[in-house]
Protein backbone atom coordinates (compact mmCIF):
# COMPACT_ATOMS: atom_id res chain seq x y z
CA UNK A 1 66.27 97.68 80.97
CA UNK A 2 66.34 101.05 79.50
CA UNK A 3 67.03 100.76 75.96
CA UNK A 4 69.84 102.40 73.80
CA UNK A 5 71.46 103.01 70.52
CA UNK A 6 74.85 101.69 70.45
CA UNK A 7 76.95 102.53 67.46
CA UNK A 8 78.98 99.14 66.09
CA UNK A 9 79.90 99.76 62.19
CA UNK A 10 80.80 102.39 60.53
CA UNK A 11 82.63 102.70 56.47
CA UNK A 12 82.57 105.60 54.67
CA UNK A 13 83.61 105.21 51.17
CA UNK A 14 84.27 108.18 48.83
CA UNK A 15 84.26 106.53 45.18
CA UNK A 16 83.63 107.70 41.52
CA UNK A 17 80.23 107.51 39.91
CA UNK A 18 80.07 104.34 37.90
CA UNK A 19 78.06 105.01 35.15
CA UNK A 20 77.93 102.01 33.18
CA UNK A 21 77.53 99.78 37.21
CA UNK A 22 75.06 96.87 36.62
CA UNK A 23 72.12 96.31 38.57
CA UNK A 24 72.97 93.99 41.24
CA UNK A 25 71.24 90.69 43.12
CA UNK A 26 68.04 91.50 44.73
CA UNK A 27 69.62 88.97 47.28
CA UNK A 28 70.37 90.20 50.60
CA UNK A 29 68.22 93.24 50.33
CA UNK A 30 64.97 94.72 51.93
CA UNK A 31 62.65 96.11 49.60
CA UNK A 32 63.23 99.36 48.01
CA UNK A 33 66.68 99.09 48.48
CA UNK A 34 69.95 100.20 46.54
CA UNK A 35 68.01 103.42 45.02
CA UNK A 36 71.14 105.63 44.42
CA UNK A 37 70.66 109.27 43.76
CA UNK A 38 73.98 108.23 41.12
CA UNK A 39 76.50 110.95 42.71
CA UNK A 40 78.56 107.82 43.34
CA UNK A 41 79.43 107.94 46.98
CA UNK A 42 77.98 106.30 49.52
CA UNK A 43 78.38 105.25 53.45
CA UNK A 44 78.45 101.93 54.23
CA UNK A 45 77.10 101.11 57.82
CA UNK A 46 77.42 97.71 59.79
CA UNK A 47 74.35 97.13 62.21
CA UNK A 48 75.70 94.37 64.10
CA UNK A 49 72.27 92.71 65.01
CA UNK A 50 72.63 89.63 66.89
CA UNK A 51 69.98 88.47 64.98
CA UNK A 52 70.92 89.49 61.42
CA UNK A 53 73.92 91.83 60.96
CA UNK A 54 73.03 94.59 57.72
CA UNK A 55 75.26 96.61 55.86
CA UNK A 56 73.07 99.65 55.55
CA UNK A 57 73.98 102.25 52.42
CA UNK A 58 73.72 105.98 52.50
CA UNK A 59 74.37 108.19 49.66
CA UNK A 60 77.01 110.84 50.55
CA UNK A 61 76.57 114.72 48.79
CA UNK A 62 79.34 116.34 47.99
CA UNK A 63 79.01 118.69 50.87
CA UNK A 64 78.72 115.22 53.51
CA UNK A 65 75.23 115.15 53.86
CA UNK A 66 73.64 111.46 53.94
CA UNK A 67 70.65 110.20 52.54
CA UNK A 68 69.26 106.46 53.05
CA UNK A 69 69.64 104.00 50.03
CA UNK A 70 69.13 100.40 51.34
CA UNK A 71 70.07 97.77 53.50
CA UNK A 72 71.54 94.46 52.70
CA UNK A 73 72.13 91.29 54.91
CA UNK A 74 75.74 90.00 55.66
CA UNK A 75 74.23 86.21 55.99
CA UNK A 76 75.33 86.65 59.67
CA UNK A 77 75.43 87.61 63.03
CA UNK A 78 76.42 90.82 64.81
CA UNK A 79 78.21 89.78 68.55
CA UNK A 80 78.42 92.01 71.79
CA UNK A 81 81.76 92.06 74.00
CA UNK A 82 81.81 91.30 77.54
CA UNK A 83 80.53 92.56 79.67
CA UNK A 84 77.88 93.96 76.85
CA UNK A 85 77.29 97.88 78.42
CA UNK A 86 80.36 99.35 76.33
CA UNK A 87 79.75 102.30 73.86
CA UNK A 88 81.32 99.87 71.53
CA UNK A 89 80.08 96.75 70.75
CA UNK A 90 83.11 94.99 69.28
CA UNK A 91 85.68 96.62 70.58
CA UNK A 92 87.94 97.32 67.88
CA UNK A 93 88.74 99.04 64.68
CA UNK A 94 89.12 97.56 61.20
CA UNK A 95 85.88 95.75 61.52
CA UNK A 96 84.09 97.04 58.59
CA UNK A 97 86.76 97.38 55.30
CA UNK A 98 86.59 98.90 52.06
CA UNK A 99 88.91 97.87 49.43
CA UNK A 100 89.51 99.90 46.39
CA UNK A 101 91.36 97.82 44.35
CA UNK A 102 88.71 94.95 44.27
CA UNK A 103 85.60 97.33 44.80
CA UNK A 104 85.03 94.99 47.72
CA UNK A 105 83.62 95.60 51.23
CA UNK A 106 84.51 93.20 53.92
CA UNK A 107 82.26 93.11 56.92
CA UNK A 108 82.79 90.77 60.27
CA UNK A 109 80.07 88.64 61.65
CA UNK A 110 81.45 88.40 65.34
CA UNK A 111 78.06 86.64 66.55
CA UNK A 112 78.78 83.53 63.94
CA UNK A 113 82.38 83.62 63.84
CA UNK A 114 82.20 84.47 60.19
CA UNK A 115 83.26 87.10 57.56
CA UNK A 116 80.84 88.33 54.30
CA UNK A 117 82.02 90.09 50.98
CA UNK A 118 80.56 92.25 49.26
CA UNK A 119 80.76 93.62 45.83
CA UNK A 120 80.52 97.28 45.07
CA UNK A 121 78.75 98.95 42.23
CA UNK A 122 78.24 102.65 43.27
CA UNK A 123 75.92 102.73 46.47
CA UNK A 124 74.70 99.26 45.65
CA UNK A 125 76.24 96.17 47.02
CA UNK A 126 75.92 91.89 45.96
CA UNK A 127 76.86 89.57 48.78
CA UNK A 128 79.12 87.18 46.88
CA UNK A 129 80.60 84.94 50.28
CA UNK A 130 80.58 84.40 53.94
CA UNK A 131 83.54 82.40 55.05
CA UNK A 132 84.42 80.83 58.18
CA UNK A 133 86.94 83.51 59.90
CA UNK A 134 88.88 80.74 61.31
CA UNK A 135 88.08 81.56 65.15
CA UNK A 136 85.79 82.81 67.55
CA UNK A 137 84.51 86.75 67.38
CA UNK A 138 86.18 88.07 64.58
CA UNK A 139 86.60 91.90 65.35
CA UNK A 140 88.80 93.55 62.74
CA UNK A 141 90.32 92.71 58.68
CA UNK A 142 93.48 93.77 57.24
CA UNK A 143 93.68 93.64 53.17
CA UNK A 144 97.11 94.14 51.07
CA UNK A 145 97.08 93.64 47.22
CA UNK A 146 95.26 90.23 47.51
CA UNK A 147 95.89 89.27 50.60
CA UNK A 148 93.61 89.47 53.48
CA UNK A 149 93.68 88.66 57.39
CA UNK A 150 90.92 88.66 59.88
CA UNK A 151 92.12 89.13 63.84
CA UNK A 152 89.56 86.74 65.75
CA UNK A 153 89.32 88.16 69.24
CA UNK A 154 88.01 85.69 71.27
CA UNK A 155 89.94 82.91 73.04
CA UNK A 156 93.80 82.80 72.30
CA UNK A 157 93.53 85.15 69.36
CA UNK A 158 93.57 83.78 66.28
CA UNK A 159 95.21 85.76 62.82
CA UNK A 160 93.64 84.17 59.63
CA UNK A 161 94.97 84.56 56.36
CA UNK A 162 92.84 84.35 53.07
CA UNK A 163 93.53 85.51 49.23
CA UNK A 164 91.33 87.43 47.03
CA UNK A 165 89.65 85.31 44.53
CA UNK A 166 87.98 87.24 42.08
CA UNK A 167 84.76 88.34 44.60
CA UNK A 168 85.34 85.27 47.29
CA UNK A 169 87.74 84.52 49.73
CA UNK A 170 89.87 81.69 49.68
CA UNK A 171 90.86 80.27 52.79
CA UNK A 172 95.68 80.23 52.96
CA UNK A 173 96.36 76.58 54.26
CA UNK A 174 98.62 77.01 56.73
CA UNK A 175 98.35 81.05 57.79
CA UNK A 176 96.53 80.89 61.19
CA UNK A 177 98.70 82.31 63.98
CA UNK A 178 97.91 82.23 67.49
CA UNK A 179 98.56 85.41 69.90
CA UNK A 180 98.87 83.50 72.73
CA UNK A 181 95.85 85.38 74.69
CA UNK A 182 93.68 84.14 77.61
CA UNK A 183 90.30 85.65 76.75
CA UNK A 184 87.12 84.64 77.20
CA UNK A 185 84.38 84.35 74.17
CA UNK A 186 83.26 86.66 73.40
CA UNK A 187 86.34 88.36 74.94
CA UNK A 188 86.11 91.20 77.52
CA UNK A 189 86.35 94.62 75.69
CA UNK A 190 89.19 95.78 77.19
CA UNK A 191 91.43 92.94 76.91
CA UNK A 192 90.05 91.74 73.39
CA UNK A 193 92.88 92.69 70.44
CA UNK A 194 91.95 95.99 69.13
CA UNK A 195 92.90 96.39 65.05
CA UNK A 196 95.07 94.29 62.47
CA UNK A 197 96.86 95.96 60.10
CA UNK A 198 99.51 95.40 57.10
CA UNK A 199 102.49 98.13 57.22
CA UNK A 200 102.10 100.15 53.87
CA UNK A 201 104.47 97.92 52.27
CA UNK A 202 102.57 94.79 53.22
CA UNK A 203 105.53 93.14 54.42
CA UNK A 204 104.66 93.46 57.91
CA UNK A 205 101.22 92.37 59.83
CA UNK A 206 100.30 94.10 62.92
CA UNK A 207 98.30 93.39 66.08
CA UNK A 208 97.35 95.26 68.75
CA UNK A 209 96.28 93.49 71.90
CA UNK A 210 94.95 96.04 74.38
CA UNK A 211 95.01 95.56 78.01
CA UNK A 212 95.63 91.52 77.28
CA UNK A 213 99.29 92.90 77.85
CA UNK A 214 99.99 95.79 76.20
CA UNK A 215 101.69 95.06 73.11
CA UNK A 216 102.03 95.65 69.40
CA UNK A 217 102.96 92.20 67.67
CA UNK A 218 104.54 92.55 64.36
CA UNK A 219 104.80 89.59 62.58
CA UNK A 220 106.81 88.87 59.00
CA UNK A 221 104.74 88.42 55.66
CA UNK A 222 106.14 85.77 53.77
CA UNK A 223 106.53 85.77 49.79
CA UNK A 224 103.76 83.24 49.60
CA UNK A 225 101.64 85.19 52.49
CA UNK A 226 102.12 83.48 55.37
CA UNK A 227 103.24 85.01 58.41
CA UNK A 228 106.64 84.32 60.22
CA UNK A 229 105.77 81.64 62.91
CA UNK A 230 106.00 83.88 65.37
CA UNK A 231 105.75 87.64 66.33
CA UNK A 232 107.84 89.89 67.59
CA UNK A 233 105.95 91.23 70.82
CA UNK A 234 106.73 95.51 71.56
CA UNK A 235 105.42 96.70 74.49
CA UNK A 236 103.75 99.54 73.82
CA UNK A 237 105.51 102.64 75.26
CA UNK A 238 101.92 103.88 77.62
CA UNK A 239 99.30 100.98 78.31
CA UNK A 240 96.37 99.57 76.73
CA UNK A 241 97.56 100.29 72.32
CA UNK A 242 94.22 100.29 70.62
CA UNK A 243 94.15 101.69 67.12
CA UNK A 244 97.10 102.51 64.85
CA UNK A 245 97.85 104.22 61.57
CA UNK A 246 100.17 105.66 59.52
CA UNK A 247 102.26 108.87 58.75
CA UNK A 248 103.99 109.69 55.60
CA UNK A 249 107.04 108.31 56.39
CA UNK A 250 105.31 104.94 57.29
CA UNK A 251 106.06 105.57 61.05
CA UNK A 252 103.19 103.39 63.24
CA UNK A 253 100.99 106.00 64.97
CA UNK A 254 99.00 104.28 67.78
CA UNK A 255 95.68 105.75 69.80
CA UNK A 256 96.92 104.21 73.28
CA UNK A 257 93.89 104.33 75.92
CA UNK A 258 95.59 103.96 79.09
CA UNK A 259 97.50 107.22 79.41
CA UNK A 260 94.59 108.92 76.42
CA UNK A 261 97.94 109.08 74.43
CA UNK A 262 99.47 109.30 70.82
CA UNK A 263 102.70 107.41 70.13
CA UNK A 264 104.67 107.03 67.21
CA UNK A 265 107.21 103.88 66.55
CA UNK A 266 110.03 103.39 63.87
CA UNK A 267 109.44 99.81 62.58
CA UNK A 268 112.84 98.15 62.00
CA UNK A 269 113.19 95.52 59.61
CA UNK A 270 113.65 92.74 62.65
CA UNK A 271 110.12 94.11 63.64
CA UNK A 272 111.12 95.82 66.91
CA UNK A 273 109.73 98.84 67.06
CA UNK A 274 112.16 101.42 68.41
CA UNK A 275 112.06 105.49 69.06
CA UNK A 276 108.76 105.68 70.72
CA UNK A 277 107.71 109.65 70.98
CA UNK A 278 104.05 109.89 72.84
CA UNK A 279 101.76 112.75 73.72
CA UNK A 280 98.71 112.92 75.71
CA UNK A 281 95.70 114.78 75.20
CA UNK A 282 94.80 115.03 78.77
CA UNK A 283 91.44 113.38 78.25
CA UNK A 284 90.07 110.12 79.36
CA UNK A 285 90.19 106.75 77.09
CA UNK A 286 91.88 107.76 73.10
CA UNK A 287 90.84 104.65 71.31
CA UNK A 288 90.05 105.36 67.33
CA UNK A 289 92.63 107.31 65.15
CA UNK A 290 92.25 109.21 61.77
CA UNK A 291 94.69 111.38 59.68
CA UNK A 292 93.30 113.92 57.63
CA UNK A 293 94.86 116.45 56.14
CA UNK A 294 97.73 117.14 58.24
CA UNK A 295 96.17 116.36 61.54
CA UNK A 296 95.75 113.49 63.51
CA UNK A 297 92.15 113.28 64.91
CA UNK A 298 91.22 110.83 67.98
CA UNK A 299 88.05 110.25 70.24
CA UNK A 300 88.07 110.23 73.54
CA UNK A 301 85.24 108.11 74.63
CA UNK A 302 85.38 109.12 78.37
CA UNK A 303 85.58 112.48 78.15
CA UNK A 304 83.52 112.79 74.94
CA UNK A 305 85.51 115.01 73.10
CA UNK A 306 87.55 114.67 70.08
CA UNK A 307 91.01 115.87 69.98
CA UNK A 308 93.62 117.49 67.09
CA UNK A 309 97.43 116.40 66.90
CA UNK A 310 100.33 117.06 64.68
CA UNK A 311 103.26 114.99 63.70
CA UNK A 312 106.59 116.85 63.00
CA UNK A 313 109.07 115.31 60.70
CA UNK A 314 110.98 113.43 63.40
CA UNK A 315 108.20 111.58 64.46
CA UNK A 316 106.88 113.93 67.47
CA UNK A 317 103.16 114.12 68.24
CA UNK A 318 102.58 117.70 69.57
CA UNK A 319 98.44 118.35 70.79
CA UNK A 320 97.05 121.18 68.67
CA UNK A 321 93.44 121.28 70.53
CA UNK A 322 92.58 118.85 73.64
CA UNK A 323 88.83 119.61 72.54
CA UNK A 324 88.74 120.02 68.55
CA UNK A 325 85.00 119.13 69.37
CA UNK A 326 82.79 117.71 72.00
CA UNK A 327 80.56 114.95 71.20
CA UNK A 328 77.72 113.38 72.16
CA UNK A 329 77.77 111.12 74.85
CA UNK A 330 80.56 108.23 74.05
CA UNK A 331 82.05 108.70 70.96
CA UNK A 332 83.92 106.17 69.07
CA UNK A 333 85.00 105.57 65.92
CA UNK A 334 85.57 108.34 63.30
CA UNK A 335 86.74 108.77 58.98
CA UNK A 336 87.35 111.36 57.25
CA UNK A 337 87.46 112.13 53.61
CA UNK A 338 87.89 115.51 51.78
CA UNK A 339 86.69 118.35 54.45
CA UNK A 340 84.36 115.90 55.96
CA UNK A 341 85.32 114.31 59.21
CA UNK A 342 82.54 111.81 60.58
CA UNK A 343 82.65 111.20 64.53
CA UNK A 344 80.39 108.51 65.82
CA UNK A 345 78.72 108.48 69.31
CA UNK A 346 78.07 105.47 71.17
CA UNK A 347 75.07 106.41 73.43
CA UNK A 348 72.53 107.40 71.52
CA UNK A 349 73.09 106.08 68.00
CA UNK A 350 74.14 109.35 65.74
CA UNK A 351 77.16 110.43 63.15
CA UNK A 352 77.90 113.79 63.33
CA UNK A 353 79.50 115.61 60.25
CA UNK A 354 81.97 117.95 60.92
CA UNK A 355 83.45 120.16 57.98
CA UNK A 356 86.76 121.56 56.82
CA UNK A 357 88.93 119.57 58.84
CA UNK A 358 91.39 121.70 60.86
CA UNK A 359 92.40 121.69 64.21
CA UNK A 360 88.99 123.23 65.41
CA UNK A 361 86.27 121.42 64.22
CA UNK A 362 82.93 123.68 63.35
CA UNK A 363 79.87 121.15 63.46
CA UNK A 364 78.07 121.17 60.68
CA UNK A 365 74.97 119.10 61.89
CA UNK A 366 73.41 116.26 62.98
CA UNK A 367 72.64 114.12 60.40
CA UNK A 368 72.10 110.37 60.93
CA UNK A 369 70.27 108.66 63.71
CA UNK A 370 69.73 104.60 62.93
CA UNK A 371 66.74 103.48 64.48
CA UNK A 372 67.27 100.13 66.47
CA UNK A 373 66.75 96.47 66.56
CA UNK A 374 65.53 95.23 69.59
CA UNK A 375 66.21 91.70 71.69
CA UNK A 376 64.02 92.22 74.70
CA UNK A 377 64.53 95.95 76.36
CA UNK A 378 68.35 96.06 74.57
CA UNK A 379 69.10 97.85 71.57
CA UNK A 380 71.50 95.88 69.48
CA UNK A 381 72.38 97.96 66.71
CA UNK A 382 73.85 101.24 64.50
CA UNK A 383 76.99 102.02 63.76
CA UNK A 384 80.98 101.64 64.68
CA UNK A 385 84.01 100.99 62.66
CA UNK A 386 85.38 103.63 60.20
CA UNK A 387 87.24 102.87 57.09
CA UNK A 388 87.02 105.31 54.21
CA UNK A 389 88.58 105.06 50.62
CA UNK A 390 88.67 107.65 48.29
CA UNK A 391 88.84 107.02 44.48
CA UNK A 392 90.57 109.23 42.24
């Protein structure tokens, strides 16, 4: 079998130089590793081995550029989706999470049904836990405040709730929620949920379940973080909702593959989602979705292209360029932070930097190519989900 990079992981976090960070754990790391050049920001990049998942660090310049600065073990194992020849490994967004507030990253293991934390200090990272994620192939994690919930793909679909317990996880008695799915595990990739998310104001939880059936579940967050038994199920105005965000009036904006569009929802406070406004960008398979700045960036992973959209003030998605930039072949995931928008391929294992992010998108260069893990003639391994922070 001819072998290939495919990209799985992918966080970008923009943070401020800690000057006074302590040297962490050798644990977890290969030698050499966590040598930061001390600008203070760093990549973080999931391997998703089947044998041994990594987070593996880059330093970040200040003009984007990326420069190896370790690796470190999750204590776990990366997991492939049915049928296992996707650009995308795990089939979702929100699998690789960076939170500011606890200066923890958050990394699933779908191969062993777990999830590890990390603590950050600078570039350099200290495995504190790996929990149970409280089902089978957990695929994306949603944190508010100290509250966290893992979306386990595989099976019926299973939301688990933990809190934040100084660097651990502590499993909430009583949170797990079913979605009421009939998948397989691990699940097929296009029916498999596709990102969990909290609403800005935490009070809602969100789940998109792909081609399963095409809806966006909302449940309630309770005072004492449990979810409402069950969830209100939208469907999703064009097929197949995959990845959402956010615009600045906390309207849901959803990448929705089936029709390669952009929809926006109001969220009411009964969790319907009501006023849908879409937009297609003509291309084949939106997935992944990034603001930055005031556009709206997506990938198109069958047409390899990444596309530009704008939001207007009543919600409106209008298409500023169809092809902001082509890719490589299958691109995926993508972050952005300052003028740096990262786009990820799927094919042959590289993150492309583009700069000054506008509606066209200049490439800057090629700048990171992860060399594989092999089982056999497969490549396992390199890069997916996207999830950048920025410190101020």
């Amino acid at each position: 079998m001819r072998s290939r990079l495919l990209l799985i992981a992918l966080a970008a976090v923009v943070m401020a130089t800690l000057a006074a960070a302590q040297a962490v754990s050798a644990q977890g790391k290969t030698p050499g590793d966590g040598k930061s050049r001390g600008d203070g920001d760093a990549v973080f990049v999931q391997t998703n081995e089947l044998n041994g998942n990594r987070i593996v660090v880059f330093d970040r310049s200040r003009d984007g550029d990326l420069s190896p600065a370790g690796s470190y073990a999750t204590g776990g194992n990366g997991g492939i989706a049915a049928p296992g020849d996707e650009s995308d490994r795990i089939a979702s967004q929100g699998s690789l999470v960076y939170n500011d507030e606890h200066r923890l990253l958050f990394a699933v293991n779908a191969g062993s049904d777990s999830v590890s934390v990390f603590k950050v200090q600078g570039s350099r990272l200290m495995l504190t836990d790996v929990d149970p994620s409280g089902g089978d192939f957990p695929a994306s994690i949603a944190v508010h405040d100290d509250l966290v919930y893992v979306l386990n793909a595989g099976g019926t679909g299973i939301v688990q709730g933990f809190e934040i317990r100084g660097n651990h996880l502590r499993r909430l008695e009583g949170s797990a929620r079913s979605l009421g799915l009939a998948n397989t595990d691990p699940p097929n990739f296009l029916t498999s949920p596709g990102q969990v998310g909290f609403t800005p104001d935490g009070r809602k939880l969100i789940v998109t379940t792909k081609a399963s059936r095409s809806t966006i579940d909302v449940y309630r967050v309770r005072r004492d973080g449990r979810l409402s038994d069950d969830a209100v199920r939208n469907a999703s105005a064009t097929p197949v909702p995959f990845a959402f965000t956010f615009d600045p009036s906390d309207r849901l904006v959803v990448g929705e593959a089936g029709a390669s569009s952009v929809t926006t929802y109001d969220i009411n406070r009964d969790r319907t989602l009501v006023n849908p406004q879409s937009q297609s960008d003509g291309q084949t398979a939106l997935c992944w979705i990034v603001k930055a700045g005031d556009f709206y960036y997506v990938t198109n992973t069958g047409s390899n292209t990444v596309s530009s959209f704008q939001i207007d003030s009543a919600g409106q998605p209008s298409l500023v360029d169809a092809v902001a930039a082509g890719t490589n072949p299958g691109p995926i995931d993508l972050a952005s932070s300052g003028d740096s928008l990262y786009v990820e391929t799927g094919t042959n294992g590289t993150v492309v930097v583009k700069v000054r992010a506008g509606a066209k998108l200049p490439a800057k260069k090629l700048v990171l190519t992860i060399t594989a893990s092999k089982a056999g003639d497969t490549a396992l391994v390199a890069t997916k989900r996207v999830a950048i922070a920025v410190r101020s």
